[in-house]
Each structure stands twice: as C-alpha cells, then as structure tokens.
N, C-alpha and C. Protein backbone atom coordinates (compact mmCIF):
# COMPACT_ATOMS: atom_id res chain seq x y z
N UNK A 1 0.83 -1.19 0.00
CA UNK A 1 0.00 0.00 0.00
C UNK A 1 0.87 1.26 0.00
N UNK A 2 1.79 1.30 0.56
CA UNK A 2 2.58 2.40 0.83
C UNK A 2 3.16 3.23 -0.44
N UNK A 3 3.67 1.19 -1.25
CA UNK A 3 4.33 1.55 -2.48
C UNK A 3 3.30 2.68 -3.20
N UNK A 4 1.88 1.81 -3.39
CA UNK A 4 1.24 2.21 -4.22
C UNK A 4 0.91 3.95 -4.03
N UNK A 5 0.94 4.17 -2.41
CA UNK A 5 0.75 5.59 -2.40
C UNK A 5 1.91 6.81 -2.65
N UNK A 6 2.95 6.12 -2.38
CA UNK A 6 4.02 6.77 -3.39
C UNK A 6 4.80 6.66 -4.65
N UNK A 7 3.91 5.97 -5.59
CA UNK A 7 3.50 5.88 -6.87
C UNK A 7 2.66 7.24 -7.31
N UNK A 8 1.63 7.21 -6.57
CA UNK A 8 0.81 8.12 -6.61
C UNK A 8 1.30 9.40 -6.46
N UNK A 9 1.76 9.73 -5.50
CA UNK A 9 2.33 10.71 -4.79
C UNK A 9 3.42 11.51 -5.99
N UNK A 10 4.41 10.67 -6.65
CA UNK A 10 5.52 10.77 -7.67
C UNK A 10 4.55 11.51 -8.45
N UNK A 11 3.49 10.65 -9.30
CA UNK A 11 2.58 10.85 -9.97
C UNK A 11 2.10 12.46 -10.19
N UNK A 12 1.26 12.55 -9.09
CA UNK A 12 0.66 14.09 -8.53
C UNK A 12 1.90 15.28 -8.70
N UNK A 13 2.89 14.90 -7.86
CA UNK A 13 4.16 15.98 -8.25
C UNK A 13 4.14 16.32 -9.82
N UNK A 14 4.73 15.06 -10.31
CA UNK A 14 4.52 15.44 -11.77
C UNK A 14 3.42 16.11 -12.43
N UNK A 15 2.17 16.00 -12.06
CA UNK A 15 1.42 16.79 -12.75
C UNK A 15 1.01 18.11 -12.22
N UNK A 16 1.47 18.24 -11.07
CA UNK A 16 1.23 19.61 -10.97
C UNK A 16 2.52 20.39 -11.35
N UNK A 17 3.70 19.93 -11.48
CA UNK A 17 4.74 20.65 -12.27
C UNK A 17 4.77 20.95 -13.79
N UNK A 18 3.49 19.93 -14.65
CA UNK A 18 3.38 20.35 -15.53
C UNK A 18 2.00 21.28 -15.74
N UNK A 19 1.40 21.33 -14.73
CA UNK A 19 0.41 22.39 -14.28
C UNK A 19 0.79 23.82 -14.50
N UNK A 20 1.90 23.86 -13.24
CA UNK A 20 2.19 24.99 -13.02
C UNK A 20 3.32 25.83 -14.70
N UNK A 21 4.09 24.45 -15.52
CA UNK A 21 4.54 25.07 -16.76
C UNK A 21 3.33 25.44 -17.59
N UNK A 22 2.55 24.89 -17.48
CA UNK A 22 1.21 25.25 -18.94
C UNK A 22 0.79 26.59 -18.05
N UNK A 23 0.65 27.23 -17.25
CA UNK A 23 0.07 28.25 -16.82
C UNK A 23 0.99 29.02 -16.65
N UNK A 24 2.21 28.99 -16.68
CA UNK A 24 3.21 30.21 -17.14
C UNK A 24 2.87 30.53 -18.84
N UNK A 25 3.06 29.50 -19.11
CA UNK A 25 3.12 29.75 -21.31
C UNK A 25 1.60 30.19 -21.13
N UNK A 26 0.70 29.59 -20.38
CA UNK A 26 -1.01 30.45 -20.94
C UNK A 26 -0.77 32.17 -20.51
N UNK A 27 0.21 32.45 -19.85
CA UNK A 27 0.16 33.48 -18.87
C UNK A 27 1.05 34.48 -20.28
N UNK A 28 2.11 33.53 -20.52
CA UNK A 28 2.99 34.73 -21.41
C UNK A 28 2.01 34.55 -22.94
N UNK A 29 1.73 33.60 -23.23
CA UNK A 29 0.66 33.79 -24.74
C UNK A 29 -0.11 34.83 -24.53
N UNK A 30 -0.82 34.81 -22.96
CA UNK A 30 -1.55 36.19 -22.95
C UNK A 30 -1.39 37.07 -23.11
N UNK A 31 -0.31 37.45 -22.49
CA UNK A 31 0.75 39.20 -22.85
C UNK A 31 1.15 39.14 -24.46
N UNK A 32 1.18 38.10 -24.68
CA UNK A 32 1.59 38.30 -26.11
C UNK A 32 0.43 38.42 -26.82
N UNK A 33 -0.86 38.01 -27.06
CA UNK A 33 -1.72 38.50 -27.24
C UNK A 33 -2.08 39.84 -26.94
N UNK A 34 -2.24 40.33 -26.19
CA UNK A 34 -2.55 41.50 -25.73
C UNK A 34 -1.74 42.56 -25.86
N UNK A 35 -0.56 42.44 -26.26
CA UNK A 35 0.41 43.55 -27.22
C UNK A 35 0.51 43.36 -28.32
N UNK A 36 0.06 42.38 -29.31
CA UNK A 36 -0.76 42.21 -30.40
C UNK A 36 -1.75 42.38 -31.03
N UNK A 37 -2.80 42.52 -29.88
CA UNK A 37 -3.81 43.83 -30.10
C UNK A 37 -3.88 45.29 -30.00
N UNK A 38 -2.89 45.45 -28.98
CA UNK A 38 -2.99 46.89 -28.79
C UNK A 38 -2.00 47.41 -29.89
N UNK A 39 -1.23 46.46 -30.36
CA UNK A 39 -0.26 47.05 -32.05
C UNK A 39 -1.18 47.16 -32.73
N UNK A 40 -2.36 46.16 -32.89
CA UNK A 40 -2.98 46.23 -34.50
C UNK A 40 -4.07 47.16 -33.87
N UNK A 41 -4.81 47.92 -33.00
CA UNK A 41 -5.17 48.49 -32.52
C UNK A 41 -4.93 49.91 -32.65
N UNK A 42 -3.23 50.16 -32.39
CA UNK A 42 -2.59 51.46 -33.01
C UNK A 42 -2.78 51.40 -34.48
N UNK A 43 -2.61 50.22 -35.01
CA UNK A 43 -2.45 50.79 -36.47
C UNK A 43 -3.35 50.51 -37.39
N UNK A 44 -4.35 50.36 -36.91
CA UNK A 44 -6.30 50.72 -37.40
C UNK A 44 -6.11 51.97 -36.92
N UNK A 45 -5.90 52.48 -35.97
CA UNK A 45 -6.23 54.05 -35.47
C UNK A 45 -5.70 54.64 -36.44
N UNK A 46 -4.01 54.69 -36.57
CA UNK A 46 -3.35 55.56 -37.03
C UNK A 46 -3.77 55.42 -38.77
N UNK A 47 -3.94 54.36 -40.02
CA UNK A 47 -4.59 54.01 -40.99
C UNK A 47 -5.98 54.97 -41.06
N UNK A 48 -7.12 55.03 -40.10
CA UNK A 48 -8.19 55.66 -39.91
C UNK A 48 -8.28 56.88 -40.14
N UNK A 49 -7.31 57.08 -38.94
CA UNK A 49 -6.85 59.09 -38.67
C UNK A 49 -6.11 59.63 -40.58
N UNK A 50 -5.41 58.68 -40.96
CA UNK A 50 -4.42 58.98 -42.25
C UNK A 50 -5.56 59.40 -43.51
N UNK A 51 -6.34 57.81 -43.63
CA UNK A 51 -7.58 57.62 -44.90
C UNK A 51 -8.89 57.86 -44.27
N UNK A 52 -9.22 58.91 -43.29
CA UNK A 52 -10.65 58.35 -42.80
C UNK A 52 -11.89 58.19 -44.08
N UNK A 53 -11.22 58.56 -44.92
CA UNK A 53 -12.55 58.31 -46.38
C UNK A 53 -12.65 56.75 -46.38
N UNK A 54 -11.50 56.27 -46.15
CA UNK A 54 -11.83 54.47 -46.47
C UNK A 54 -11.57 53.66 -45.47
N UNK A 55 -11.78 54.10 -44.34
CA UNK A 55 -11.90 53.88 -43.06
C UNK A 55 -10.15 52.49 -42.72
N UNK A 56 -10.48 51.62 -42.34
CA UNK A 56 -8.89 50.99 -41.92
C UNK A 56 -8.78 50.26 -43.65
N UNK A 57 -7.57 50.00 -43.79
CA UNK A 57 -6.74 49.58 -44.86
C UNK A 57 -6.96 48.15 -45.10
N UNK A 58 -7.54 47.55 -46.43
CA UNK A 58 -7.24 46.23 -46.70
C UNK A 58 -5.60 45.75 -46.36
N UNK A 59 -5.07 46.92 -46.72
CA UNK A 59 -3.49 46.22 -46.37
C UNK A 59 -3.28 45.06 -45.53
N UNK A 60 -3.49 45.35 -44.30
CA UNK A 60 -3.12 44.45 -43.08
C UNK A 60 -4.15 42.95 -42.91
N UNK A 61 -4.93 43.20 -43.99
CA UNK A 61 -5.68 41.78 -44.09
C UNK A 61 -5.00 40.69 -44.75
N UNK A 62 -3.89 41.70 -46.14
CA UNK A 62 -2.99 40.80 -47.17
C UNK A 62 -1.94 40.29 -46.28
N UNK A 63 -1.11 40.76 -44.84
CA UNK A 63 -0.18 40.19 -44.07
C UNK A 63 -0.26 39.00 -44.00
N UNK A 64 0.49 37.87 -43.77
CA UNK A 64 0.67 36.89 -43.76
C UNK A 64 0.61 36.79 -42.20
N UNK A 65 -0.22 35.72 -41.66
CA UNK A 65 -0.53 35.51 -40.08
C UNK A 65 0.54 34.45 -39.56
N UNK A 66 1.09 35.22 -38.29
CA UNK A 66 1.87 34.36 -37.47
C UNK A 66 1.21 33.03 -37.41
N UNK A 67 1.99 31.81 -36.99
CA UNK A 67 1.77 30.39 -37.15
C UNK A 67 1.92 30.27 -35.33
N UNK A 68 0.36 30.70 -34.63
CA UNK A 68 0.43 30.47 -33.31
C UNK A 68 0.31 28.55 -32.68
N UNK A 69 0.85 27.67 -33.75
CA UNK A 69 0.17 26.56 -33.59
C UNK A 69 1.81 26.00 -33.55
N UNK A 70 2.63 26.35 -32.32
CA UNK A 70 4.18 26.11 -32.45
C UNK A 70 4.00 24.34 -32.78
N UNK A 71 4.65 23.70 -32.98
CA UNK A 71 4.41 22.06 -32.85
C UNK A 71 5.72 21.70 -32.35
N UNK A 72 6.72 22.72 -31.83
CA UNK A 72 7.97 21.88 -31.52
C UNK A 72 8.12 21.08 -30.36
N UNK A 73 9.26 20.57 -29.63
CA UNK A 73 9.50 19.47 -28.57
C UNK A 73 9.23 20.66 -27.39
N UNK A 74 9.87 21.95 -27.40
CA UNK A 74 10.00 23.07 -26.17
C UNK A 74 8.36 22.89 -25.60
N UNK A 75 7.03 23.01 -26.60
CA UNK A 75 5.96 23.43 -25.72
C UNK A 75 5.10 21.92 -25.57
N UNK A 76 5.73 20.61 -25.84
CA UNK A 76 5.79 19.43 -25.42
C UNK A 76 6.37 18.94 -23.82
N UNK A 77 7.31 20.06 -23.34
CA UNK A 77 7.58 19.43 -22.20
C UNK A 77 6.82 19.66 -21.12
C-alpha cells in the first residue's frame, strides 16, 4: 500500500509541475496577445486618422498571419 501511495504521490508531483509550466506559457501567450492587439489596434487608429474616407486599410488583411500553432519538442515538455 505504501508503495502504491508513493506511486501516486511521484505521480501528482509530476502533474502539478506540468500544471504549473502550462500556466506560465497560458500566462505569457496572454501578454503576447494583448500587445498584439494593442499594435494592430494602433495601427487601425493611425490608418483611420491617415484615410478616414476608407476607413482601416485592406493592407493588413494581405499580411501573412503568425503560425500560433508552435508544434515543436520546447511546448511538449
């Protein structure tokens, strides 16, 4: 029994250490989000204020979108 509860025990550690890594990266994706809006945010404003006849710019629709879908080994551990 003992074994089995420090099986368990090993177990639990481990997952709350990978707890506590997924909620740092949800924590920094957030900030990174959120200075990603407030960029494209400035630059709808500033586009607006420049052309207000044609209100924000197709331009920034033709950008090519970051690839937020990393697949490497780093956000595997």
């Amino acid at each position: 029994m003992d074994e089995a509860n420090h099986k368990l025990f090993l177990e639990n550690c481990a997952i709350i250490q990978e707890n506590e890594r997924l909620r740092k990266k949800a924590e920094e994706l957030a900030q990174e989000n959120q200075a990603l809006l407030q960029e494209l945010t400035q630059k709808l404003s500033k586009s607006e204020h420049a052309d207000p006849e044609h209100g924000s710019s197709s331009s920034t629709t033709n950008q090519p979108r970051k690839n937020i879908n990393n697949n490497n080994d780093d956000n595997k551990k």
